[in-house]
Structures are given as structure tokens and as C-alpha cells.
C-alpha atoms as a PDB file:
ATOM      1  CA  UNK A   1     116.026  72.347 179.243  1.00  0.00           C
ATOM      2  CA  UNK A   2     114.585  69.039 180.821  1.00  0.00           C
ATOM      3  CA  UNK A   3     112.323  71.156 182.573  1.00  0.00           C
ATOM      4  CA  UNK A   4     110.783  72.749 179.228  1.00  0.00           C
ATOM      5  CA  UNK A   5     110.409  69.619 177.517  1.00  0.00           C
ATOM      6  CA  UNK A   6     108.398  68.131 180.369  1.00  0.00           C
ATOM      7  CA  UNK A   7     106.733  71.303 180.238  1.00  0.00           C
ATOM      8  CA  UNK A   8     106.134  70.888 176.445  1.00  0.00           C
ATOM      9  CA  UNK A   9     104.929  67.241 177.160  1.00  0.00           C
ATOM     10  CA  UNK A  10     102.625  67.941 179.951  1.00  0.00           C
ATOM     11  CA  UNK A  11     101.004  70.278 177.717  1.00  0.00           C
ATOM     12  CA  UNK A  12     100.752  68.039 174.401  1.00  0.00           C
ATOM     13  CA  UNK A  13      99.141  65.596 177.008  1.00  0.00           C
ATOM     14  CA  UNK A  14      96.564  67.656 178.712  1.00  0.00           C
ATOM     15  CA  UNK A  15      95.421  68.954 174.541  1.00  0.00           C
ATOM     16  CA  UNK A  16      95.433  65.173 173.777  1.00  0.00           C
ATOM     17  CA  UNK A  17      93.264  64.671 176.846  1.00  0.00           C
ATOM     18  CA  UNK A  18      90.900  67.886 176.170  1.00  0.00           C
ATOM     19  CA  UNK A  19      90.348  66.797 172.433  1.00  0.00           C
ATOM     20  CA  UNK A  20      89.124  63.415 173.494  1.00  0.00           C
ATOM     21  CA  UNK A  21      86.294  64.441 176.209  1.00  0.00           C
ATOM     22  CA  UNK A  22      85.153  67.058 173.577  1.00  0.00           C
ATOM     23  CA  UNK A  23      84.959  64.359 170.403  1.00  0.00           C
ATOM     24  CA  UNK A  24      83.021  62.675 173.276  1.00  0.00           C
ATOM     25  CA  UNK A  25      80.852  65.158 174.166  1.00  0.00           C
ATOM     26  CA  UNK A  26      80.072  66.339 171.167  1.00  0.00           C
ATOM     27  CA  UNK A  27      78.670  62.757 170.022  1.00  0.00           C
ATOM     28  CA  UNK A  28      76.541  62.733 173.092  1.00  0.00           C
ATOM     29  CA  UNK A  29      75.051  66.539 172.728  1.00  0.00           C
ATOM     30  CA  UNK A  30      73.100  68.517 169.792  1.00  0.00           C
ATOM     31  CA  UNK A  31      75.297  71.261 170.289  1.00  0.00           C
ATOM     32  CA  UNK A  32      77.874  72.718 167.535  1.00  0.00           C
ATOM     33  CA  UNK A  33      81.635  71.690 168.714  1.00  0.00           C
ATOM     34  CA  UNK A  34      82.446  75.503 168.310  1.00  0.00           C
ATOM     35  CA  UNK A  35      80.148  76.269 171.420  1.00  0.00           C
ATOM     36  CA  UNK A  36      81.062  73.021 173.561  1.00  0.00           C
ATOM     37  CA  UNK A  37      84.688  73.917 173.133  1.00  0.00           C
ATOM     38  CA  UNK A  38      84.529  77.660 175.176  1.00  0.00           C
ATOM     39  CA  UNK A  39      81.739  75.724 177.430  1.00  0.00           C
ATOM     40  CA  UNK A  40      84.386  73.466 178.924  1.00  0.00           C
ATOM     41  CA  UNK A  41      86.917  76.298 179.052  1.00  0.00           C
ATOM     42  CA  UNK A  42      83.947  78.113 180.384  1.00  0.00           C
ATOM     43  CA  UNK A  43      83.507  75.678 183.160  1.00  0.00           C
ATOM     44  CA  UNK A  44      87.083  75.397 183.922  1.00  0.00           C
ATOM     45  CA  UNK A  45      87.038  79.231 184.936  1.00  0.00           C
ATOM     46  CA  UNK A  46      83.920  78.889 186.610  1.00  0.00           C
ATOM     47  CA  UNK A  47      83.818  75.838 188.294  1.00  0.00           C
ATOM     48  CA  UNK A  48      86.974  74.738 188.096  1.00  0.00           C
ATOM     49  CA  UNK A  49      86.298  71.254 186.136  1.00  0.00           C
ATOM     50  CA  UNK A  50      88.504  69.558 184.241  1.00  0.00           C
ATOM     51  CA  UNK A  51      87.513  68.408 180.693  1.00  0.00           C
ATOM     52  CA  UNK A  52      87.644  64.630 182.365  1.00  0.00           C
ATOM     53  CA  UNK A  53      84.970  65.726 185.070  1.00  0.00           C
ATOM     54  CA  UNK A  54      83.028  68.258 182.127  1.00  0.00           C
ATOM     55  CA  UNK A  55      82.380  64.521 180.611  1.00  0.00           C
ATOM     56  CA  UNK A  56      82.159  62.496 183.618  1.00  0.00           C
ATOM     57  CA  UNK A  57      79.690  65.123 185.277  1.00  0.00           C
ATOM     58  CA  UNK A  58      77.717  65.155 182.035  1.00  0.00           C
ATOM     59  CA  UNK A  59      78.063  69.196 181.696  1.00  0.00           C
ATOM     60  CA  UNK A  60      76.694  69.363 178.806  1.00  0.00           C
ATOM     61  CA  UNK A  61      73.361  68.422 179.385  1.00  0.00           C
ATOM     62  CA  UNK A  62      72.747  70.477 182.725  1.00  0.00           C
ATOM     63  CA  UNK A  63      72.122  73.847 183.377  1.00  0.00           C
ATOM     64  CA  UNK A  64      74.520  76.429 185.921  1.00  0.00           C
ATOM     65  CA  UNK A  65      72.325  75.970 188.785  1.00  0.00           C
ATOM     66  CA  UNK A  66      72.817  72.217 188.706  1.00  0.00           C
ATOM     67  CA  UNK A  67      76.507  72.280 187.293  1.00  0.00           C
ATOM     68  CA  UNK A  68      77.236  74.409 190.338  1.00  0.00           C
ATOM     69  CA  UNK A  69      76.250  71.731 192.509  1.00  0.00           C
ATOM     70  CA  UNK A  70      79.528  69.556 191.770  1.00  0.00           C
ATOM     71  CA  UNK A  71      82.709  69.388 193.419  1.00  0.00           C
ATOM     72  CA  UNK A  72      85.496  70.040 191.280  1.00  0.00           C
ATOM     73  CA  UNK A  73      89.284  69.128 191.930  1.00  0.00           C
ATOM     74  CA  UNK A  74      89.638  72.576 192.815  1.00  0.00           C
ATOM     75  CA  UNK A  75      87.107  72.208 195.043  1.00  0.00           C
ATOM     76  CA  UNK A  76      87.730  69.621 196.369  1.00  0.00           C
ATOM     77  CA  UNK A  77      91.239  70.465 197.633  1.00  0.00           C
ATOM     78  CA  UNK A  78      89.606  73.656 198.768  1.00  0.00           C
ATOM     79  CA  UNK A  79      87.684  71.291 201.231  1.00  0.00           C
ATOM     80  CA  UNK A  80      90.771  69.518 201.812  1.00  0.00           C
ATOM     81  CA  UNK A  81      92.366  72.230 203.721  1.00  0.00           C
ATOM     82  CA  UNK A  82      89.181  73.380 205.231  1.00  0.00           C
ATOM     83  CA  UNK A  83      88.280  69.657 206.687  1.00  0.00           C
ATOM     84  CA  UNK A  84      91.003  67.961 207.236  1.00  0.00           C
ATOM     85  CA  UNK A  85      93.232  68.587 210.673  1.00  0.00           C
ATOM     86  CA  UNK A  86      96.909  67.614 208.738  1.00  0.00           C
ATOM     87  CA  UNK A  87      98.195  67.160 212.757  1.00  0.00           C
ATOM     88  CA  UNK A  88      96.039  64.452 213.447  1.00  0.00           C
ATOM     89  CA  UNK A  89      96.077  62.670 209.889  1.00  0.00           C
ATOM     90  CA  UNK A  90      98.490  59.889 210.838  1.00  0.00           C
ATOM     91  CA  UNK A  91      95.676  58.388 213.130  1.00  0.00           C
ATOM     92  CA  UNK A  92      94.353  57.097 210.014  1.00  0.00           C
ATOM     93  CA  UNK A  93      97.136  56.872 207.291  1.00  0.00           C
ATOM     94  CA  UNK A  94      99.330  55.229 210.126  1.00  0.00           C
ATOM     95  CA  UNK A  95      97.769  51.989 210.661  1.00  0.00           C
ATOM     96  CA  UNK A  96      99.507  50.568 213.178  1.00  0.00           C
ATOM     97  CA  UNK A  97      97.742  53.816 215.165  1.00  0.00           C
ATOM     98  CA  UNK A  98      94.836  53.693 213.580  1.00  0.00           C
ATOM     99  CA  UNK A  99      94.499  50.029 215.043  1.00  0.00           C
ATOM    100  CA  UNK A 100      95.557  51.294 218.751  1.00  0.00           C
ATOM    101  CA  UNK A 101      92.937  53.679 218.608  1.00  0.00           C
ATOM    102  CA  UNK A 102      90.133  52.429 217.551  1.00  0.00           C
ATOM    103  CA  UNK A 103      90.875  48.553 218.982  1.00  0.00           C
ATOM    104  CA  UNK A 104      87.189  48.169 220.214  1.00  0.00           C
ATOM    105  CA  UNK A 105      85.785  48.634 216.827  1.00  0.00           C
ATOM    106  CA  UNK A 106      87.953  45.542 215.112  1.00  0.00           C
ATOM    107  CA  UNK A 107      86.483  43.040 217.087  1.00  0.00           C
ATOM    108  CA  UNK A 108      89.560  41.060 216.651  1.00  0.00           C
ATOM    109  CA  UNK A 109      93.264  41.337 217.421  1.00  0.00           C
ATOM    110  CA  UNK A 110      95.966  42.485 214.536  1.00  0.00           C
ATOM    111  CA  UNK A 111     100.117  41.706 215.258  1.00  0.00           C
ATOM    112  CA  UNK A 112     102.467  43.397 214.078  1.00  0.00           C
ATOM    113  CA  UNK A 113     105.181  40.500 212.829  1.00  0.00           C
ATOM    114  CA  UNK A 114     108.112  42.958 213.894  1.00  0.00           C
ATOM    115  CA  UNK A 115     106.692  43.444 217.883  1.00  0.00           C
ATOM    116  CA  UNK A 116     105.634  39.480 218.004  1.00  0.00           C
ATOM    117  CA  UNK A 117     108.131  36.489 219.408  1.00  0.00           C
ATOM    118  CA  UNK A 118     108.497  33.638 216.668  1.00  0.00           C
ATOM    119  CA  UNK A 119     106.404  31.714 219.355  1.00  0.00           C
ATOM    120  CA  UNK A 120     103.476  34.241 218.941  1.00  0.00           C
ATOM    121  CA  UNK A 121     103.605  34.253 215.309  1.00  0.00           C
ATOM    122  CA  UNK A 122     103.912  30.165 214.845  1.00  0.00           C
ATOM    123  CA  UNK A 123     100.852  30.023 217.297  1.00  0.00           C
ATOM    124  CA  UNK A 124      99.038  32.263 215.320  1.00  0.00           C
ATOM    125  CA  UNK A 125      99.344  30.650 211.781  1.00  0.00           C
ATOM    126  CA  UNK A 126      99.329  26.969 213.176  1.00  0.00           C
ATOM    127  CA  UNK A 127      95.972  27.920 214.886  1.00  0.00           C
ATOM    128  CA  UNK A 128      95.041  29.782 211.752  1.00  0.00           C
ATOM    129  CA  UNK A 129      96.578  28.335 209.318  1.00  0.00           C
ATOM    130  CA  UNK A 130      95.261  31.032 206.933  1.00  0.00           C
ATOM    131  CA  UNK A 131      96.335  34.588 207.694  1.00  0.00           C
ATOM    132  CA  UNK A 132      95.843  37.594 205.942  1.00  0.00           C
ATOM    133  CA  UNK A 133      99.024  40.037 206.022  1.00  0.00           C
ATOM    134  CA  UNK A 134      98.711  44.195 204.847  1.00  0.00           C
ATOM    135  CA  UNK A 135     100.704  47.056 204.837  1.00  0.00           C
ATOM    136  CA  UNK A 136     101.745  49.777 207.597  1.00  0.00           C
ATOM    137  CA  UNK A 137     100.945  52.654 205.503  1.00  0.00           C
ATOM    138  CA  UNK A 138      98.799  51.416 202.757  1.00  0.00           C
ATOM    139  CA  UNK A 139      95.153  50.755 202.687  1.00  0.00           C
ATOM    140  CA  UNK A 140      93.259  47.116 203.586  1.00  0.00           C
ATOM    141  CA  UNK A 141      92.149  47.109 199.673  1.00  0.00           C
ATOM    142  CA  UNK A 142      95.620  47.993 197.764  1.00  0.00           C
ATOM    143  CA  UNK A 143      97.624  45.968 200.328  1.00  0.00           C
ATOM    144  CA  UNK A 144      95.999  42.659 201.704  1.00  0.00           C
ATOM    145  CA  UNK A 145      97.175  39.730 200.801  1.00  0.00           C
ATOM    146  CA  UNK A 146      96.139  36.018 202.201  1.00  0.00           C
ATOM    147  CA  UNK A 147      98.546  33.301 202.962  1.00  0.00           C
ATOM    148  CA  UNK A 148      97.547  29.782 203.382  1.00  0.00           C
ATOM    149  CA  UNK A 149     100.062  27.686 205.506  1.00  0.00           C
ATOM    150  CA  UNK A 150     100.037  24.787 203.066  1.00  0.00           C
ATOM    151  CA  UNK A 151     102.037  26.994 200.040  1.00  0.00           C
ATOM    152  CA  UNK A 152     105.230  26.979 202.581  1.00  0.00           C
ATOM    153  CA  UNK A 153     107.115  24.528 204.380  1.00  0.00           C
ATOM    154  CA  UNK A 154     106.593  25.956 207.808  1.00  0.00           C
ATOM    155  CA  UNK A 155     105.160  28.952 209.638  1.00  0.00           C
ATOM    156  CA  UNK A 156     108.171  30.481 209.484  1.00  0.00           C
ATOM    157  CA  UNK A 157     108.928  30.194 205.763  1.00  0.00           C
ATOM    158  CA  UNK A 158     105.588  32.253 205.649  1.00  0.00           C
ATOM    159  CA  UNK A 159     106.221  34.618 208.140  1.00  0.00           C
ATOM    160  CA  UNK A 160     109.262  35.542 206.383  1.00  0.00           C
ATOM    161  CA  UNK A 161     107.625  35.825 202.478  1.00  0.00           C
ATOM    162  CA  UNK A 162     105.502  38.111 204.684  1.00  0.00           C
ATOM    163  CA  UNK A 163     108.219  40.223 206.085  1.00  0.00           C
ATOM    164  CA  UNK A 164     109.617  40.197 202.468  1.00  0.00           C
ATOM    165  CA  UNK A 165     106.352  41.767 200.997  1.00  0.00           C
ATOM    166  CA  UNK A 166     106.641  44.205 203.762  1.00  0.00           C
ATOM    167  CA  UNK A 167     102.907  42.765 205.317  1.00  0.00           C
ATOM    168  CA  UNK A 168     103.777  43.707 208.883  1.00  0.00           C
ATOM    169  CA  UNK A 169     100.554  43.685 210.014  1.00  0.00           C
ATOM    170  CA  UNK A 170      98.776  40.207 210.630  1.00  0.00           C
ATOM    171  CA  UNK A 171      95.464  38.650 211.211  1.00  0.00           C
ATOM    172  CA  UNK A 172      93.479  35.388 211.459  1.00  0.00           C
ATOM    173  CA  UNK A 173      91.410  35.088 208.172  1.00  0.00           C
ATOM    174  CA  UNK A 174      87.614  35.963 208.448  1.00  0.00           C
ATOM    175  CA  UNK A 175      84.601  35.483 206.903  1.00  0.00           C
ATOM    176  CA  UNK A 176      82.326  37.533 205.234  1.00  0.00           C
ATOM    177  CA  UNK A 177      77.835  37.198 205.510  1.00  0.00           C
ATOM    178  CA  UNK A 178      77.587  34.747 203.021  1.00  0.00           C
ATOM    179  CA  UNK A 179      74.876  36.671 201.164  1.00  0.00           C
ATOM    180  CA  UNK A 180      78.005  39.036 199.764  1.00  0.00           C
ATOM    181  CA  UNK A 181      79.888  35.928 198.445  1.00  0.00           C
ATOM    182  CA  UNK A 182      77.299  36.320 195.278  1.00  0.00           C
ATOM    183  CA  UNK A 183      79.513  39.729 194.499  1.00  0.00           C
ATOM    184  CA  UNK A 184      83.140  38.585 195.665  1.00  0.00           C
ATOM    185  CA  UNK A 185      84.890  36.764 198.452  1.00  0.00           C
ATOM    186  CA  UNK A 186      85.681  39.335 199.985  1.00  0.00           C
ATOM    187  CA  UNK A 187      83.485  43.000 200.037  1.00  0.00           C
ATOM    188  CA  UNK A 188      84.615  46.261 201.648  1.00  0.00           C
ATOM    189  CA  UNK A 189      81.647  48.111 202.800  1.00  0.00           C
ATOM    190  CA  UNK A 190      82.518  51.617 203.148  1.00  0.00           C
ATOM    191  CA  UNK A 191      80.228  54.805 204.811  1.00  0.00           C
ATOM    192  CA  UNK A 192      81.680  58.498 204.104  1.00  0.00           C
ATOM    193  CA  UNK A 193      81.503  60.631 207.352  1.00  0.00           C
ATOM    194  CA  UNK A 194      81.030  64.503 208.003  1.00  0.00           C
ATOM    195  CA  UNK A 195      81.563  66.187 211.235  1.00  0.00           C
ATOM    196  CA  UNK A 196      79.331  68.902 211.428  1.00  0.00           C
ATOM    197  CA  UNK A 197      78.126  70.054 214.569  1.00  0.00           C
ATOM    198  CA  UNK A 198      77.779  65.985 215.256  1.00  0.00           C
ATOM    199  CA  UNK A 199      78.347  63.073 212.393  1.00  0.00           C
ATOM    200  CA  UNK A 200      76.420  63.281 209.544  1.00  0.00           C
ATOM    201  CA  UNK A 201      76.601  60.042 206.498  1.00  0.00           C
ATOM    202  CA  UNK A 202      76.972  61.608 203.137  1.00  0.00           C
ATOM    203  CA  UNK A 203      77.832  58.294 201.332  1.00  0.00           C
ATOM    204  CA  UNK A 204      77.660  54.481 200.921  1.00  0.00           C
ATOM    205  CA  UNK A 205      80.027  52.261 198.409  1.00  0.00           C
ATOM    206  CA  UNK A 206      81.336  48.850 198.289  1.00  0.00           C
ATOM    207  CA  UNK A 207      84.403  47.961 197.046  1.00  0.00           C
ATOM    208  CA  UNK A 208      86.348  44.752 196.089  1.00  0.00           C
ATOM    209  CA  UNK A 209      89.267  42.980 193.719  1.00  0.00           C
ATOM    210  CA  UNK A 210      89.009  41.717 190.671  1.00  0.00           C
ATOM    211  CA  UNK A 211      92.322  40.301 190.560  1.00  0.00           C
ATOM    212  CA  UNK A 212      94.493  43.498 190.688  1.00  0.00           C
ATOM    213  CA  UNK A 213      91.539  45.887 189.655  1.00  0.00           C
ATOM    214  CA  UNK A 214      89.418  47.796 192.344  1.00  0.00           C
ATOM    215  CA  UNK A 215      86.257  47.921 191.524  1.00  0.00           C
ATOM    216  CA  UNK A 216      83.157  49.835 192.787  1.00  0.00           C
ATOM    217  CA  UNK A 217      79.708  50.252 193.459  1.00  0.00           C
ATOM    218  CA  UNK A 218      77.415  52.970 195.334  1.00  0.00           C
ATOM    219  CA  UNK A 219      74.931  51.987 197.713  1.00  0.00           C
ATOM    220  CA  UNK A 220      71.439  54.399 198.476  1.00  0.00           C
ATOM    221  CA  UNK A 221      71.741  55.679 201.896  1.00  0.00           C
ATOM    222  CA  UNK A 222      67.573  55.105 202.215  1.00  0.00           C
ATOM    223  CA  UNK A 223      67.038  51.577 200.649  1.00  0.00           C
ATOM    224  CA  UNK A 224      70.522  50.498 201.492  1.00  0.00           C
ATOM    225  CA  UNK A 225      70.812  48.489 197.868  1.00  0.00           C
ATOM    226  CA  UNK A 226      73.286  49.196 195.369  1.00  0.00           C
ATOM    227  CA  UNK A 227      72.346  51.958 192.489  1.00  0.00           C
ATOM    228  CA  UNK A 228      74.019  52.009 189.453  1.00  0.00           C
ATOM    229  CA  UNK A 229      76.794  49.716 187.537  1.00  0.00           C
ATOM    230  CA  UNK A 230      79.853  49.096 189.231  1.00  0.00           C
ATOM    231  CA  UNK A 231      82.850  50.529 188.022  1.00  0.00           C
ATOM    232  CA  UNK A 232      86.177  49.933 187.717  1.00  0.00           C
ATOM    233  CA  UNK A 233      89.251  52.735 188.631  1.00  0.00           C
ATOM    234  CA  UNK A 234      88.817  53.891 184.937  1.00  0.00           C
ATOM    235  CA  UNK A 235      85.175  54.466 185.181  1.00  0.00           C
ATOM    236  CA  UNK A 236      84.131  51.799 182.932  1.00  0.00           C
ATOM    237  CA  UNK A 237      81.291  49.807 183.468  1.00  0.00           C
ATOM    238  CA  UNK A 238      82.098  46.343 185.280  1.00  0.00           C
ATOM    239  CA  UNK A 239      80.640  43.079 183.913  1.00  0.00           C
ATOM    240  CA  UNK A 240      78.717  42.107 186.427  1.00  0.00           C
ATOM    241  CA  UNK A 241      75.405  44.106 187.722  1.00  0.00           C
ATOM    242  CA  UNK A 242      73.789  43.900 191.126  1.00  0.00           C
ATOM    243  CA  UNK A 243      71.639  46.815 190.619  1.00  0.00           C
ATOM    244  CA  UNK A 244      68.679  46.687 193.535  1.00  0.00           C
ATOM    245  CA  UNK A 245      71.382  44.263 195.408  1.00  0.00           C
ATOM    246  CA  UNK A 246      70.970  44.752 199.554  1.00  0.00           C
ATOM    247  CA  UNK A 247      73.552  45.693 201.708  1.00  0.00           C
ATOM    248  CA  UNK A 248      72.966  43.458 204.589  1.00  0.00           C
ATOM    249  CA  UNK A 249      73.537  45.070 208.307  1.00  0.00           C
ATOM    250  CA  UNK A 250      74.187  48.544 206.611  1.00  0.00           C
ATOM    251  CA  UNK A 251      72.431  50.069 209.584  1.00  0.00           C
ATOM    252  CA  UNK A 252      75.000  48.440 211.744  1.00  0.00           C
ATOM    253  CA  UNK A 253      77.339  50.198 209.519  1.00  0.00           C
ATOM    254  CA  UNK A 254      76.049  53.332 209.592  1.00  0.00           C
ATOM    255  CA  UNK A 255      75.568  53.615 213.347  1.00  0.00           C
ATOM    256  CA  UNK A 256      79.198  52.262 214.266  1.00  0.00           C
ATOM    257  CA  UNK A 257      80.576  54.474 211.406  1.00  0.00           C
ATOM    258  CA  UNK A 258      78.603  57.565 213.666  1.00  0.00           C
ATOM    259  CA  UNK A 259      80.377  56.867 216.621  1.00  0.00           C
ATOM    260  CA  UNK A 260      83.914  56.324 214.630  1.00  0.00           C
ATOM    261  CA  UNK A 261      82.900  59.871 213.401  1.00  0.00           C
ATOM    262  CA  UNK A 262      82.541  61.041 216.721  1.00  0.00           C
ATOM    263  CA  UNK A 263      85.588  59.927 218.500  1.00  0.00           C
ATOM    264  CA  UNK A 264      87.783  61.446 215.583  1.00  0.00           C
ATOM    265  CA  UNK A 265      85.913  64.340 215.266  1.00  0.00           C
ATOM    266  CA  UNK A 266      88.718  66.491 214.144  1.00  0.00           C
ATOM    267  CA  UNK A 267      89.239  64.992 210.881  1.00  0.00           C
ATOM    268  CA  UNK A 268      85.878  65.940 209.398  1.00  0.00           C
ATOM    269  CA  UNK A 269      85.760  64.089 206.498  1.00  0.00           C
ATOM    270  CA  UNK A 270      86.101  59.715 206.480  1.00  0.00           C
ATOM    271  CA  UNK A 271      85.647  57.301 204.750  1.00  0.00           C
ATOM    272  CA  UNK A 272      85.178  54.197 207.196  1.00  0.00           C
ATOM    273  CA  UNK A 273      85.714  50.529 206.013  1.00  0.00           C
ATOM    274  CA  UNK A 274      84.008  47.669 207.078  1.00  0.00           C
ATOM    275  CA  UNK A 275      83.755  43.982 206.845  1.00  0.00           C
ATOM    276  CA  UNK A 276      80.050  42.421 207.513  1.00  0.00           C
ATOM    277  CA  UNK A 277      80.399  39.300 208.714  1.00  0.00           C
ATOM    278  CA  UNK A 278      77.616  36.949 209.888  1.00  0.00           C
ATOM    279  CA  UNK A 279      77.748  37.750 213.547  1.00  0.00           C
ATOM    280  CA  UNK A 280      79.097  40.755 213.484  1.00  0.00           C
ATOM    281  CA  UNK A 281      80.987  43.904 211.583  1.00  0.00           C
ATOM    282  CA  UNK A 282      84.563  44.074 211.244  1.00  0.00           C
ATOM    283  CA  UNK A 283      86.129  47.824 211.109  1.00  0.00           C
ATOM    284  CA  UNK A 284      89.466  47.058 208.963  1.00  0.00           C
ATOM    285  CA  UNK A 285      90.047  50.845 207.767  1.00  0.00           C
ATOM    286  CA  UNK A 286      89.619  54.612 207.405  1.00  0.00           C
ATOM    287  CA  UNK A 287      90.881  56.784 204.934  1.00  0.00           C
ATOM    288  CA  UNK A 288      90.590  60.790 203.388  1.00  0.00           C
ATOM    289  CA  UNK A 289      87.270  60.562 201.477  1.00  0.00           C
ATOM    290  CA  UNK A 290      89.183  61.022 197.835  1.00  0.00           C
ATOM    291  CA  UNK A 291      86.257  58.736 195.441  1.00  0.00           C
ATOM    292  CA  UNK A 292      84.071  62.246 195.292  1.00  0.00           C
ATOM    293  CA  UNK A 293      84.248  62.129 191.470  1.00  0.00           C
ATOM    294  CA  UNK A 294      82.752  58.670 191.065  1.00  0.00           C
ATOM    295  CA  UNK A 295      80.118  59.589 193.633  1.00  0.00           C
ATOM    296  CA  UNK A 296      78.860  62.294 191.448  1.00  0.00           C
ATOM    297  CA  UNK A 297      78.321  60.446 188.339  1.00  0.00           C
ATOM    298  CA  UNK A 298      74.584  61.037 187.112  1.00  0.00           C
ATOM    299  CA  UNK A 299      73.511  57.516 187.457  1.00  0.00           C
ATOM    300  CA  UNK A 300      74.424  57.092 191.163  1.00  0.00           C
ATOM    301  CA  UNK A 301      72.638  60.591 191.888  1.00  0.00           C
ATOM    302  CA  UNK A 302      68.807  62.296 191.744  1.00  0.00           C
ATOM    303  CA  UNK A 303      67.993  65.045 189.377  1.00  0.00           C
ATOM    304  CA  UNK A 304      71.914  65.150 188.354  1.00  0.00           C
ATOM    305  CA  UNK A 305      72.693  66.951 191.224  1.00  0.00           C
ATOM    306  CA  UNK A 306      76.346  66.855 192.629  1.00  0.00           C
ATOM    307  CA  UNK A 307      77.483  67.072 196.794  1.00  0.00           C
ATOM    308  CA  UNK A 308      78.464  71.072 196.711  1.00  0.00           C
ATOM    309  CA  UNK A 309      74.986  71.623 198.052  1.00  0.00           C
ATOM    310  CA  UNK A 310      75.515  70.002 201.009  1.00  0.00           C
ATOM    311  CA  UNK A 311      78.959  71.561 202.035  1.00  0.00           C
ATOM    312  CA  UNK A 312      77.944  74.869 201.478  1.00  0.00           C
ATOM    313  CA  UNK A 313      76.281  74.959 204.915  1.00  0.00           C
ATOM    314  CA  UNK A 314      79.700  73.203 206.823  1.00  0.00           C
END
């Protein structure tokens, strides 16, 4: 009985969800509501888009060459399987051996609080006195979280409200190339990689906090400067715009994120994350690509046209 009503619900839900992206659509296009509603039904069967990504993709104003340009969910998890090695995953989701492995590339050293003596860890945040502490599992940008000695009473009252947040993993603070302080204190540069036949760069974003929200903007491979508004998890628009903004060292990026791409060449598809600082880059993550919808919104692209082009020939 549970099982119907959450069946019931789930469906209520996805009709509430449909009726909203076609109200929307239909105040954005000159078409009659009749013919939009079997066009996004249309598109489901076809290219298996969900009314969310029939609005966010702007379907309605592009024609089936174009539309069939787009990755989909369902394509997307049909590139999933196909890129992905699932044995070899936990190099990256496990960061503790993500860290091991790639150790050159950090260009600084990480603890781990539960393999450190107290004598290590006091050293480390009396030198410091401003650490930044971060999940096992979780990614740098959900999990960080900096602690400034002069909140607690000793280094150890802050290594323990570290341990009790679960922020096993430790490092001296850093800082970022100034010229990014204009966007936030702290910006995650990240590149997208594709193993194909060698590394290939498909995509450039930045990312950064706004309090609890992520928010985040695309970056042109070419000119290296951000295209577009930023945008928060929701897709809305953020209130700031850096529009023709410069990445600086992108290259740097881009290069290092090649050889990352190399050395873990059986996970096809990563999305490398960097710090820029003003001597040198920081590599602080990797992760399963999983921002293709965002990438594909019209504004961040040219002539509309989505990333299925390019993965055609993998």
C-alpha cells in the first residue's frame, strides 16, 4: 500500500513538474500549448529529455538537428557506463587515495588527523594556525571547512571539533592569485577531461560558496574568460556578473589537467579541480563529470549546440 501511494505521489509530482516547464515554455514560444505539449513528450521518446532539460535546453526554439546535439539524462548515464571503469572509481571518490596517487600534483602535504600523533597535529596548527579540514568521501567544495586557532582554547580543542565534523583530512590554509579575490575568497577552477585515444579538454567552470550555496560559472576554452551569468544549483542567475572576467594561469590548468588525464586514463571522463595560487596551482580534487546540464545551457554555448556531437566519435 505504501508502495502505491509513493507511487501515486511520485506521479502527482512529476505532472506538477511537467505543467510548470510547459506554462514556461509556452510564454517564451509563438507556438499553440496543444503542439508544445506532444513536442516535449515528443522529445522525451526521442531524445530522452526531461521537461526540466526541454526548458533548460531551450527545445522549443531549435530544430532536430540541433536538439539532437544534447545530452540527455538518458544519455548521459548511457555514457556513464560506457566511460567510466566502476573498478577503478574509488581513486577519485576515495580521497584519502586520490591524494596518494596523485601527491606530486598537490604541491603540498594533506594529514589525515586519524594516522597523525597529537605532536604532528599540534605542530601543524601552531605553525598554521589556520587549517582547513574536509571530508574522506566528499568533495573539496561540499566539505571544506576552515578553522582558525584563535575560536578554541588549544590545538587540541580544534583538532577534536574537527574529528567531530568528521574533517579527517587536514591542511595548512592557502592562498588564492589575488586577482580571483574580486569573485570570492576562495575559487575552484575546474577543467573536464576525455580520454580518447590521448586527453582531450571538453570544458572549463569555476566554482565557489556563497555561504552554503554553490555557485557557478563557465569559462571559454579559447579566450579563457568567463561566458555567461553565473548560476546557482537551481539555475538561477547569480547577482554578481564577471562576464569577459580572465581566468588567470588557465593554461597551467589545462596542461596539468592533460597529464592528470593521462595517468588515470581509465576513467575517461574528469572533472579536475584546481586552486591558482600566485606561484603556483594547487590540484585539491577530481570527480565524475555530472554538471553536463548546466554546460549546455544556450548562453554558455555557440549556435545552441549541445556536447552529443563530440561523443559520437569516442
Amino acid at each position: 500500500m505504501d508502495s502505491v501511494k509513493k507511487a501515486f505521489k511520485k506521479i502527482l509530482k512529476d505532472l506538477k513538474v511537467f505543467n510548470k516547464n510547459l506554462n514556461y515554455v509556452i510564454s517564451r514560444s509563438n507556438e499553440l500549448g496543444f503542439i508544445l505539449f506532444w513536442d516535449i513528450i515528443w522529445c522525451k521518446i526521442r531524445y530522452g529529455v526531461t521537461s526540466n532539460e526541454y526548458r533548460i535546453f531551450e527545445f522549443y526554439n531549435i530544430d532536430r538537428y540541433k536538439r539532437n546535439t544534447f545530452i540527455s539524462k538518458r544519455r548521459y548515464e548511457f555514457l556513464y557506463e560506457k566511460l567510466v571503469n566502476k573498478d577503478i572509481i574509488s581513486t577519485i571518490t576515495n580521497k584519502e587515495k586520490f591524494i596518494s596517487k596523485f601527491k606530486d600534483y598537490l604541491k603540498r602535504d594533506v594529514g589525515n588527523l586519524n594516522k597523525m600523533s597529537f605532536k604532528q597535529v599540534e605542530d601543524l596548527i601552531l605553525e598554521s594556525k589556520h587549517v582547513i579540514g574536509r571530508s574522506k568521501e566528499a568533495s573539496f567544495i561540499t566539505s571544506y571547512r576552515e578553522y582558525d586557532l584563535k575560536d578554541y582554547r588549544s590545538p587540541a580543542f580544534l583538532a577534536e571539533d574537527m574529528k567531530n565534523n568528521k574533517d579527517y583530512l587536514i591542511e595548512k590554509k592557502f592562498n588564492q592569485i589575488k586577482e580571483l579575490n574580486k569573485i570570492s575568497p576562495l575559487v575552484l577552477v575546474n577543467v573536464v577531461s576525455v580520454y580518447n585515444r590521448g586527453p582531450e579538454i571538453i570544458s572549463s567552470s569555476i566554482k565557489f560558496r556563497d555561504n552554503k550555496e554553490i555557485i557557478s560559472g563557465y569559462v571559454d576554452l579559447n579566450s579563457k574568460c568567463i561566458i555567461g551569468n553565473f548560476k546557482t544549483e537551481k539555475g538561477i542567475n547569480y547577482k554578481e556578473k564577471f562576464e569577459g572576467f580572465e581566468i588567470p594561469k588557465l593554461s597551467s590548468v589545462i596542461e596539468t589537467a592533460k597529464l592528470l588525464c593521462e595517468e588515470l586514463s581509465e576513467l575517461r571522463w574528469v572533472e579536475w579541480t584546481f586552486i591558482i595560487g600566485s606561484k603556483q596551482i594547487y590540484l585539491v580534487d577530481a570527480n565524475i563529470w555530472d554538471d553536463y546540464v548546466f554546460s549546455q545551457i544556450p548562453e554558455f554555448l555557440s549556435d545552441n549546440e549541445g556536447l552529443m556531437t563530440y561523443y559520437k566519435h569516442i
